[in-house]
Protein backbone atom coordinates (compact mmCIF):
# COMPACT_ATOMS: atom_id res chain seq x y z
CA UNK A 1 26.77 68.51 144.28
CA UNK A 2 27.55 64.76 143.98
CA UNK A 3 27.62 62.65 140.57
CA UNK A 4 25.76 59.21 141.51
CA UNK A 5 27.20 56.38 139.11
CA UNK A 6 25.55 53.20 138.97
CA UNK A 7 26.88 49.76 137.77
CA UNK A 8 25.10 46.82 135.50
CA UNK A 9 24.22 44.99 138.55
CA UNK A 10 22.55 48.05 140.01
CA UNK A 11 20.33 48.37 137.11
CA UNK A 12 19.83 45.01 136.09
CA UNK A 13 16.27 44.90 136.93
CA UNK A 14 13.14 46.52 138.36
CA UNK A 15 13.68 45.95 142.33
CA UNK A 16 17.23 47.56 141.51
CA UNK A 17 16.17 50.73 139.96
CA UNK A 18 13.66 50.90 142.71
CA UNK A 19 16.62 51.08 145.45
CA UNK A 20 18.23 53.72 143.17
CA UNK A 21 15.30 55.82 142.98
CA UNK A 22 15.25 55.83 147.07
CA UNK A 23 19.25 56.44 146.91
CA UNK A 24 19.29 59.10 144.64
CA UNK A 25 16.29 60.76 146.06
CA UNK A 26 17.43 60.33 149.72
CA UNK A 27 20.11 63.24 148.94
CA UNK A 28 19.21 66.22 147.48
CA UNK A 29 23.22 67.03 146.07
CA UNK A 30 22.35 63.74 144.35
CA UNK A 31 21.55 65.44 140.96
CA UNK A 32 23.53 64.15 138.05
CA UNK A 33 23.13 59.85 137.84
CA UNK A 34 25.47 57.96 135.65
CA UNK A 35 24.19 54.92 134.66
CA UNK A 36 25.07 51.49 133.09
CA UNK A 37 23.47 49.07 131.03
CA UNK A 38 21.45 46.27 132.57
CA UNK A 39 23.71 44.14 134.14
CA UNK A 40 22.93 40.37 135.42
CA UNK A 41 20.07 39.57 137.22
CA UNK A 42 22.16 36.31 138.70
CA UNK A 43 25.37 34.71 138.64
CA UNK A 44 24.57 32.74 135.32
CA UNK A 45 22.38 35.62 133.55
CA UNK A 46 23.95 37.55 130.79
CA UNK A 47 24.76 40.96 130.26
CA UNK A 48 22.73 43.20 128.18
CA UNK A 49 26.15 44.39 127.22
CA UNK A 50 26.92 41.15 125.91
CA UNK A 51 23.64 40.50 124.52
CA UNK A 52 23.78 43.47 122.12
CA UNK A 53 27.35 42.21 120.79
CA UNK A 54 26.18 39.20 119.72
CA UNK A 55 23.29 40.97 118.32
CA UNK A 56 25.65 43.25 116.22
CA UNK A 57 27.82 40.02 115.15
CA UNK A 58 24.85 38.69 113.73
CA UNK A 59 23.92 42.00 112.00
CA UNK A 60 27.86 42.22 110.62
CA UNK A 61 27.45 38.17 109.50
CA UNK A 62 24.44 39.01 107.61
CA UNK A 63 22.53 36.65 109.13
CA UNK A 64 18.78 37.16 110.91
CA UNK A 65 18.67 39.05 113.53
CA UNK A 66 15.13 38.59 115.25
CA UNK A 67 15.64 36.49 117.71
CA UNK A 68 18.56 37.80 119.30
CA UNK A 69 17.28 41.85 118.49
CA UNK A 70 13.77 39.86 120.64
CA UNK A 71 16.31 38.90 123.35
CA UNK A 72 17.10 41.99 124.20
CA UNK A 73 13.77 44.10 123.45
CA UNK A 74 12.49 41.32 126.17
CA UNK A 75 15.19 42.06 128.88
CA UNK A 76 14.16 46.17 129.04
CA UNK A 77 10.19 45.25 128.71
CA UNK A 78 10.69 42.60 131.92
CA UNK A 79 12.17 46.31 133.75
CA UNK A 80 9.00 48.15 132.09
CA UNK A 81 6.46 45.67 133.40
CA UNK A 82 7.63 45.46 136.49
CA UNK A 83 7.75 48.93 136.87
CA UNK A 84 4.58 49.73 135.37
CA UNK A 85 5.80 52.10 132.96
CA UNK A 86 4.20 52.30 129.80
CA UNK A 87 4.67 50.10 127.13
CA UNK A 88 5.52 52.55 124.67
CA UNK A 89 9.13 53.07 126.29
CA UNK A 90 9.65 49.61 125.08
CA UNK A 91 8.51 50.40 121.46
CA UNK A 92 10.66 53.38 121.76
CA UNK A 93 13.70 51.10 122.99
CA UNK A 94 12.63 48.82 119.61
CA UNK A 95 12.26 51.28 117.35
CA UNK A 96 15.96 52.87 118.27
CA UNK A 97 17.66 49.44 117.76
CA UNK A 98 16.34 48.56 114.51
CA UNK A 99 17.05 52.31 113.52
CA UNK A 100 21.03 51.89 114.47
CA UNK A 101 20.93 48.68 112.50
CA UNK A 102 19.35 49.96 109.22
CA UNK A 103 21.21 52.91 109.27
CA UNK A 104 24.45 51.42 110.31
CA UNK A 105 27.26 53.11 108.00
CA UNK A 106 30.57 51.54 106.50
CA UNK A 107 32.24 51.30 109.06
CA UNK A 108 31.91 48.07 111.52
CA UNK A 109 33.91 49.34 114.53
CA UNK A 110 32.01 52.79 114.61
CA UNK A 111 28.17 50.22 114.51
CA UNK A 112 29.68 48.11 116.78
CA UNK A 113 30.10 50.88 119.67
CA UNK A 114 26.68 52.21 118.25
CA UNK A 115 25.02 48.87 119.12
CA UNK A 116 27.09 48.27 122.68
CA UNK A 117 26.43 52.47 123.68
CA UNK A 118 22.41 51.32 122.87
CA UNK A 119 22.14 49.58 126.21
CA UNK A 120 23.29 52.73 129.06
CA UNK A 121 21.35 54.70 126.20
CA UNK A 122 17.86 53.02 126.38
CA UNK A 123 18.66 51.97 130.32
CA UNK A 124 18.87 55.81 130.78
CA UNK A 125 15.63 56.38 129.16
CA UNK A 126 13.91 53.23 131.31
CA UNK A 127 14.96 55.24 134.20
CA UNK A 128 14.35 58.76 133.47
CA UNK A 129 10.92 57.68 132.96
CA UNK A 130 10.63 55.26 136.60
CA UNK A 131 11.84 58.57 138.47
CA UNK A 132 9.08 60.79 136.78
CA UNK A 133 6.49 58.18 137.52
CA UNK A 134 7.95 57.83 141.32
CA UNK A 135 7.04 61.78 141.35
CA UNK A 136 10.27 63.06 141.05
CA UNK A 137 11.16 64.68 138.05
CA UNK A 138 13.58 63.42 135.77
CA UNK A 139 15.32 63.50 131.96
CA UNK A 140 17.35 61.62 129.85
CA UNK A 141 20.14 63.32 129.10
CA UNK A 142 21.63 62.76 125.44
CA UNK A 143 25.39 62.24 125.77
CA UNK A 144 26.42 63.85 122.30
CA UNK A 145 24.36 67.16 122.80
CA UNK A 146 25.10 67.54 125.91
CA UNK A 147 28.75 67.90 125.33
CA UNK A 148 30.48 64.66 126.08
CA UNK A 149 32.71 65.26 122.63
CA UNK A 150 35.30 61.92 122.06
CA UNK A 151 37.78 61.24 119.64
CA UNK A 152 36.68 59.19 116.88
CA UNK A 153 39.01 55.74 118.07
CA UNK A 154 35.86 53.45 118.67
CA UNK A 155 36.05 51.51 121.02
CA UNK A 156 38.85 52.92 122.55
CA UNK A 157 37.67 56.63 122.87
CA UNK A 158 38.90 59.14 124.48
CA UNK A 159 37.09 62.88 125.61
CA UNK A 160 38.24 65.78 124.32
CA UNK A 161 39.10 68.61 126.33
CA UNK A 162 36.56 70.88 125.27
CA UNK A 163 33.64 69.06 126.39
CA UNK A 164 34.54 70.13 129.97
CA UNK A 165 33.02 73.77 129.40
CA UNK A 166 29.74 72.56 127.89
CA UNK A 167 28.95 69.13 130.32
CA UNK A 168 29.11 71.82 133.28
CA UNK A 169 26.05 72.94 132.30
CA UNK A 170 23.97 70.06 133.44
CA UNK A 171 24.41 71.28 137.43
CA UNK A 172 22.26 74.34 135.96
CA UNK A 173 19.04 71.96 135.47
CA UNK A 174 16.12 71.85 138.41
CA UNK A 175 15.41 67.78 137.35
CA UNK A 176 17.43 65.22 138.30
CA UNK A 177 19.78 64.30 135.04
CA UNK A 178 20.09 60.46 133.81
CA UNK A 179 23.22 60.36 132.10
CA UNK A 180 23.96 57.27 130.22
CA UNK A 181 27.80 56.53 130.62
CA UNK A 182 30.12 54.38 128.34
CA UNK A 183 29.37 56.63 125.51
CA UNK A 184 29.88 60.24 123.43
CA UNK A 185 29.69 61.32 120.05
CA UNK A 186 32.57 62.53 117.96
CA UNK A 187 32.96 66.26 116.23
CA UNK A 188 30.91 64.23 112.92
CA UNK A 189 28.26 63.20 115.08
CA UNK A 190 28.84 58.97 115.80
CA UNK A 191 28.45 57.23 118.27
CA UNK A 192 32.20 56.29 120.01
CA UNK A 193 32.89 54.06 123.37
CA UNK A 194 35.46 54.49 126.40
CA UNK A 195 37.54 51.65 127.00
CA UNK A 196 37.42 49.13 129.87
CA UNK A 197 35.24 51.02 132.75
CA UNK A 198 33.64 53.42 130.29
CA UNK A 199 30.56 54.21 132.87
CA UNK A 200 33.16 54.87 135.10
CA UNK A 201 34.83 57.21 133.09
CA UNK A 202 31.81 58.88 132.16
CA UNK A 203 31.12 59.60 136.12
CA UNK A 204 34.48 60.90 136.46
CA UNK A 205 34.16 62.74 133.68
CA UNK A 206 31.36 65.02 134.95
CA UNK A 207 32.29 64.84 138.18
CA UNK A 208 35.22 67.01 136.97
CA UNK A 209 33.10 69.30 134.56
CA UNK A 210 30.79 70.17 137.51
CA UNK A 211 33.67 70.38 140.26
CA UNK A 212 31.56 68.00 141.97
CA UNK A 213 32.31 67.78 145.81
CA UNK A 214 31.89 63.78 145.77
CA UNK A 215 31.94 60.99 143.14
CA UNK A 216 29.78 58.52 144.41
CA UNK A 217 30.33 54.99 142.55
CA UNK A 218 27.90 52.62 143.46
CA UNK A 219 28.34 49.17 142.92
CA UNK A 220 27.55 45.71 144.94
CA UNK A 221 30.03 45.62 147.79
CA UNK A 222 30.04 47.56 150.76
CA UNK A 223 33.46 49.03 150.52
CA UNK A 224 37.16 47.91 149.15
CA UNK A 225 38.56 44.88 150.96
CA UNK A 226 42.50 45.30 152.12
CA UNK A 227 42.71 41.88 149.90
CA UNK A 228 41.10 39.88 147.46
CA UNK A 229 37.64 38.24 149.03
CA UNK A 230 37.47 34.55 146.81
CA UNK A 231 41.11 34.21 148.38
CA UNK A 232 41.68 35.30 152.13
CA UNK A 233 38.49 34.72 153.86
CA UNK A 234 36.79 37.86 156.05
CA UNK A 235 39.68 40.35 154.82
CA UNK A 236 39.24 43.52 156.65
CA UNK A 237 37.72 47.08 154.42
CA UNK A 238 39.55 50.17 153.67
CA UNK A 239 37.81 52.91 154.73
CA UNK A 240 40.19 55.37 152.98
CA UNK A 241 43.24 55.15 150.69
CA UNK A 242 44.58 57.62 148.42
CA UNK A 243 44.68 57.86 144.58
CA UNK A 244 47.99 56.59 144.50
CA UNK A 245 47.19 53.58 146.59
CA UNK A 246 44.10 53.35 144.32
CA UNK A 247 45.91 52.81 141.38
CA UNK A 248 49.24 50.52 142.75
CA UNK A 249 46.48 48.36 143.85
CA UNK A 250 43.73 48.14 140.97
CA UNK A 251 47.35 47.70 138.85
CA UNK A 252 47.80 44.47 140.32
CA UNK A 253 44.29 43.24 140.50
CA UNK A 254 41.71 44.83 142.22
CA UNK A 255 38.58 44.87 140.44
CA UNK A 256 36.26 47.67 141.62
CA UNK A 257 36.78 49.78 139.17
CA UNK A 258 39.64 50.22 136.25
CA UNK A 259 42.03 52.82 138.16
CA UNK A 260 42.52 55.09 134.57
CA UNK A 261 38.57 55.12 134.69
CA UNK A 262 38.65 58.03 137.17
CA UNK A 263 41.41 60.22 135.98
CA UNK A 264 39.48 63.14 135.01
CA UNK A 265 38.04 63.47 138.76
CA UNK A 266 41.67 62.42 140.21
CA UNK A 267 43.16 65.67 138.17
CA UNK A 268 39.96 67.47 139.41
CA UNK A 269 41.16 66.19 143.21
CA UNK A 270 37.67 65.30 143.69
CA UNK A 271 37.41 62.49 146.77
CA UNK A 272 35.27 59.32 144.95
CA UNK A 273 33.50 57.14 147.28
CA UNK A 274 32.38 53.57 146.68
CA UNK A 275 29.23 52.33 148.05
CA UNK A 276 27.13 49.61 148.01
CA UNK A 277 23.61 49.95 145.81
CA UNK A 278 22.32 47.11 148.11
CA UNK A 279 23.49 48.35 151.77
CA UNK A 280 23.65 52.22 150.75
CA UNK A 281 23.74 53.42 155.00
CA UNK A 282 27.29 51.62 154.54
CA UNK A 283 30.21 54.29 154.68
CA UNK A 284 31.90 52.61 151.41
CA UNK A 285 35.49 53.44 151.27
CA UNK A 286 36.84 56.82 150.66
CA UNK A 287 39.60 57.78 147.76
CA UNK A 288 41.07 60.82 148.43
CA UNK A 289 44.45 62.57 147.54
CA UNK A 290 46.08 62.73 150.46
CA UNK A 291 45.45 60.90 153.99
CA UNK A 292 47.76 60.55 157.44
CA UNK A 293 49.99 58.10 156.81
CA UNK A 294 49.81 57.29 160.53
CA UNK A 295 46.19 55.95 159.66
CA UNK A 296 47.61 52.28 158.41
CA UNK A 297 50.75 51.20 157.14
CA UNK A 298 49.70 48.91 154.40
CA UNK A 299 46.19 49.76 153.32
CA UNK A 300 45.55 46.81 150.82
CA UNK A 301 47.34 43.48 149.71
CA UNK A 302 46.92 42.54 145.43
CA UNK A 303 48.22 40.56 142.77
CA UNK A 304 47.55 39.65 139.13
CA UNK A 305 49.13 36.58 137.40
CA UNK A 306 50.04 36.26 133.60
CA UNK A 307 52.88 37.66 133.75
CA UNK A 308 57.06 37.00 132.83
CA UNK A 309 60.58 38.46 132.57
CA UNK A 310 63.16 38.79 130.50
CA UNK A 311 66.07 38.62 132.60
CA UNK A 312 69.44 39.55 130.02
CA UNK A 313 73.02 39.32 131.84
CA UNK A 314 76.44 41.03 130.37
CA UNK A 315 79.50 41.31 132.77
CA UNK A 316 80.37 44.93 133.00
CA UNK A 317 77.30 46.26 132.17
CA UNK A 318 77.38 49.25 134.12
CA UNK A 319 80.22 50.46 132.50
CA UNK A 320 78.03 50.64 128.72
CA UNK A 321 76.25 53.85 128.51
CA UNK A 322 73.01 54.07 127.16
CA UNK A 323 72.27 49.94 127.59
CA UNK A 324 69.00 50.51 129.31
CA UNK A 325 68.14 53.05 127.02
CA UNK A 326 68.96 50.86 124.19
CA UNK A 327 67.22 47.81 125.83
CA UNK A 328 63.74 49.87 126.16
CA UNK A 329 64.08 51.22 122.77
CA UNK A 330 63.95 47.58 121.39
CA UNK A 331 60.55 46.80 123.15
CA UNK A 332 59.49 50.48 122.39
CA UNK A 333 59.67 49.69 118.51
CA UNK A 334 58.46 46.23 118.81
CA UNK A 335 55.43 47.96 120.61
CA UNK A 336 55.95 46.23 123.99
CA UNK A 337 54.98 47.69 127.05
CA UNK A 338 56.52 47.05 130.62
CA UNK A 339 55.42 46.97 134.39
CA UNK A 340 58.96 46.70 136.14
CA UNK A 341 62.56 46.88 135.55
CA UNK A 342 64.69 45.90 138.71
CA UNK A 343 68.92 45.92 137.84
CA UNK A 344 72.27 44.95 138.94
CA UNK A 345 75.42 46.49 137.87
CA UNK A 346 75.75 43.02 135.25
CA UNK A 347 72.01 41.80 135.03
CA UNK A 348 68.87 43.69 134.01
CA UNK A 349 65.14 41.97 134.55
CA UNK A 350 62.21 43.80 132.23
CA UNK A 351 58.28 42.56 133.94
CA UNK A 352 55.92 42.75 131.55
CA UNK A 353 52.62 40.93 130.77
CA UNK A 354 52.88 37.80 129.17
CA UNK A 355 50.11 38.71 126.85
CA UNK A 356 51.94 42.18 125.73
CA UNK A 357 55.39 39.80 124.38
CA UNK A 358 53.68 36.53 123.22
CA UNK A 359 53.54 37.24 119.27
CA UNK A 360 56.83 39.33 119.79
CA UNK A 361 58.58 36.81 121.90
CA UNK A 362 61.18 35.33 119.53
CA UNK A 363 61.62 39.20 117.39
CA UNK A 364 62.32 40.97 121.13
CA UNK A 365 64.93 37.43 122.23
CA UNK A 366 66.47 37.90 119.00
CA UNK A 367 67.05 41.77 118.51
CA UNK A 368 68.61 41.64 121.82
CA UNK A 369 71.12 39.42 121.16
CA UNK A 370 72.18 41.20 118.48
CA UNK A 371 72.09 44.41 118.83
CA UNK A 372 73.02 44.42 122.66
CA UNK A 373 75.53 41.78 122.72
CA UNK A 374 74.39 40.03 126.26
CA UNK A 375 75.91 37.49 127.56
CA UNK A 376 72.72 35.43 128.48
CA UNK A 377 68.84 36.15 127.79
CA UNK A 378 66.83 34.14 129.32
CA UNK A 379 62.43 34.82 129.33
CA UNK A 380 60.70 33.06 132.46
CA UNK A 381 57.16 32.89 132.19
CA UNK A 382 54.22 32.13 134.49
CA UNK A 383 54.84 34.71 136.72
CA UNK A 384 52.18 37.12 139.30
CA UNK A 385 53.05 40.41 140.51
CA UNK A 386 52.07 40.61 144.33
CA UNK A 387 51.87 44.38 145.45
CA UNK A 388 52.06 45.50 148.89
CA UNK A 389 50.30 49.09 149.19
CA UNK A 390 50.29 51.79 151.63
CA UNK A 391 51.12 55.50 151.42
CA UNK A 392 52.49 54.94 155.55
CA UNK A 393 55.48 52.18 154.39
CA UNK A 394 57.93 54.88 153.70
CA UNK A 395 58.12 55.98 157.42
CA UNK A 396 58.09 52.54 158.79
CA UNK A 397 61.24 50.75 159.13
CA UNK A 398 61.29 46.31 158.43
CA UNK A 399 58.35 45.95 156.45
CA UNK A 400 60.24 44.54 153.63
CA UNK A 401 61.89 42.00 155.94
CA UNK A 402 58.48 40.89 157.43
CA UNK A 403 57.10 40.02 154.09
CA UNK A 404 59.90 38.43 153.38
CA UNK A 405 60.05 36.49 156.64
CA UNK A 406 56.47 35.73 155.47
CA UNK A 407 57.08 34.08 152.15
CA UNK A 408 59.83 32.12 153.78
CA UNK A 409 57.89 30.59 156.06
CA UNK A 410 55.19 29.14 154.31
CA UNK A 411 57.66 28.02 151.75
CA UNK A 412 57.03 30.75 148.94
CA UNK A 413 60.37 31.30 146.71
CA UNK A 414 60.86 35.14 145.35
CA UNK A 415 61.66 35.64 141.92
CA UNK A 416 62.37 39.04 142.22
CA UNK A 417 61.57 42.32 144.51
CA UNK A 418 61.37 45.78 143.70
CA UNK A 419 60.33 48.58 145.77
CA UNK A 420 58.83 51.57 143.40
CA UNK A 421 60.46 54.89 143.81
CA UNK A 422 57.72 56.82 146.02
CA UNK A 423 58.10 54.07 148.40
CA UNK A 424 54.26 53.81 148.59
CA UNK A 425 54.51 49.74 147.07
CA UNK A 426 56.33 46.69 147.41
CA UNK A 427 56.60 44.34 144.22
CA UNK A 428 57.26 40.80 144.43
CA UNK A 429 57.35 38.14 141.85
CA UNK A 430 56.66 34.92 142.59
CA UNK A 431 55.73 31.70 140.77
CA UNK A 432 52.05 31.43 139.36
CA UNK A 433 51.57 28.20 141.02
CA UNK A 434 52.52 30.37 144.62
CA UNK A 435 50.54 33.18 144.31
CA UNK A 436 47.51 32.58 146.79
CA UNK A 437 50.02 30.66 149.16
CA UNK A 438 51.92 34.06 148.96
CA UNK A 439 48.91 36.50 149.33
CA UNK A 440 47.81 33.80 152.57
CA UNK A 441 51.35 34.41 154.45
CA UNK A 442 51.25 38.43 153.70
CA UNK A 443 47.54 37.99 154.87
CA UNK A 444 47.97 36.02 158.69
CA UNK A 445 51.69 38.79 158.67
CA UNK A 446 49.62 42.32 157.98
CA UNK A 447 46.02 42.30 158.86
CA UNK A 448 46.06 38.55 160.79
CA UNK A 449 43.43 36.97 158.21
């Protein structure tokens, strides 16, 4: 069995659901389908996603409504006409908006995730309905009763463990199932989100309850490139990387999909495959557990910018037990999070995002200086974190020095390097201002792009 997961811009409009129908059909393990909500037709379209926030804004400013609730009635009757499906799927799509805004309750985060979850939920029903008319039989599968249990944080839900048993029903049904992702229901019956990549998570999600043999995640490029597309032109695909490569490189800024989207099928061990909903003969690019390391050395190239460092130097440092400890247990209380923390025996650098220490920034500066004592602090900001990836570079000796040969010749300056501890990733931070000059040099050095 394989859960099929499609994105917005694989359902954003009639011709698109029409190359699902042919995908999902095509494969007869293709049985459970995870979609999205409509996504953009073109690059200056907007989201129905986005649409129905603005819709709920309204409804939360107690302003009228109409035009924008008409907005996005109109966007799901364009995918009706054009897929001559009766009209009264739109009335029903009407008729389920105005009934989560009339019987919205106290709470404004909980209607909030009940007005984003309404466009996967109606897309799903859009769909379920073009399959049955195509002649294959279909349903819309409600989320809630069907066992996809959350915790009630909305908009930052998370599923709870015994929805597992229950959502493995679903490979028991003869009809292909239309799942809309994004979305559950808590234990008092509302409506609760995922996070960031919530369709994704939904995929994953019964891709593990069903010990699915594939997770197929469709989207709009063919496969994974080794490095980011709008920078290095023509960079070469992965074909296959591994979880952990997966996740050092989505980390630092590769955007298929959020890597902490697919946990439940990466603790399941179930390979995922992206594919393109466009160019579906493509082979996509496998994510498995393990692969020969022989295969490639580095698989894939990233980096993310916003970040800094606070870089805090006290002669004989190494000799004070517990300063580390001490140091995290500042940022811990101040609720800071970190990426990296390279050390000397007198020096200690913490990475973080820039974003995570702004409104702490001068609390963190000055809690260290007096509680640790240092004998400089010093925060640099206006950093990016440039990963080098590959589950091969602990066997191969000199990688390190050809990257760094690489930054020095094209002039890039390193503000720090740290090699993680499985030896699967190379860190390096460099200047904002260097970043694609740096990803250019470790480009022409590893894949000759």
């Amino acid at each position: 069995m394989k859960i099929v997961k499609f994105g917005g811009s694989s359902v954003a409009n009639a011709a698109q659901i029409s190359k699902i129908i042919d995908i999902v059909t095509g494969d007869v393990d293709r049985r459970i389908v995870v979609v999205s909500a409509p996504g953009k037709r073109n690059s200056s379209d907007i989201k129905v996603t986005d649409l129905l926030i603005a819709l709920a804004n309204t409804v939360l400013a107690g302003n009228d409504y109409e035009a924008e609730l008409s907005t996005v009635v109109g966007r799901y009757a364009e995918i009706q006409r054009d897929l001559n499906l009766s009209e009264d799927v739109v009335d029903v799509i009407e008729a389920d908006l105005r009934g989560r805004i009339e019987n919205r309750g106290s709470s404004d985060a909980q209607f909030m995730d009940s007005m984003k979850a309404s466009g996967e939920d109606n897309n799903a029903k859009v769909i379920a309905e073009a399959f049955t008319k195509a002649g294959f039989p279909a349903e819309y599968v409600n989320p809630g009763p069907a066992g996809m249990l959350l915790s009630d944080e909305f908009g930052n839900a998370e599923v709870l463990p015994e929805s597992f048993e229950k959502l493995a029903t679903l490979k028991q049904s003869d009809k292909i199932q239309i799942f809309p992702g994004f979305f559950g229901e808590t234990k008092n019956g509302e409506v609760a989100t995922f996070p960031r990549g919530g369709s994704d998570i939904t995929g994953a999600i019964l891709a593990a309850a069903v010990n699915a043999d594939v997770y197929e995640n469709f989207t709009d490029v063919d496969s994974v490139c080794a490095m980011d597309p709008r920078v290095i032109d023509n960079p070469p695909a992965i074909d296959c990387m591994t979880y952990r490569e997966m996740r050092e490189l989505s980390y630092a800024g590769f955007g298929v999909f959020h890597d902490e989207a697919i946990v439940p099928a990466v603790r399941a061990q179930i390979p995922i495959c992206i594919k393109n909903t466009n160019n579906p003969s493509a082979p996509g690019t496998m994510v498995v557990p393990q692969r020969s390391p022989d295969e490639r050395t580095v698989v894939g190239i990233s980096s993310a910018p916003g970040f800094c460092s606070i870089y805090i130097d006290k002669y004989m440092m190494n000799r004070e037990v517990g300063f580390g400890r001490r140091l995290l247990s500042i940022l811990e209380e101040e609720g800071v999070s970190f990426e990296h923390t390279p050390s000397g025996i007198d020096n200690i650098s913490v990475i973080m995002a820039s974003a995570n220490l702004s409104k702490k920034e001068e609390t963190v500066v000055n809690r260290i200086k007096s509680e640790l004592k240092p004998d400089a602090v010093t925060v640099e900001h206006g950093l990016s974190l440039v990963m080098v990836v590959g589950e091969g570079m602990q066997y191969t000796p000199g990688l390190a020095a050809k990257a760094t040969g690489a930054f020095s010749s094209a002039g890039v300056n390193l503000e720090m390097i740290n090699q993680g501890a499985s030896e699967i990733s190379m860190m390096f931070a460099v200047k904002d201002a260097d970043r694609e000059k740096a990803l250019r040099a470790l480009g022409s050095e590893f894949f000759g792009v």
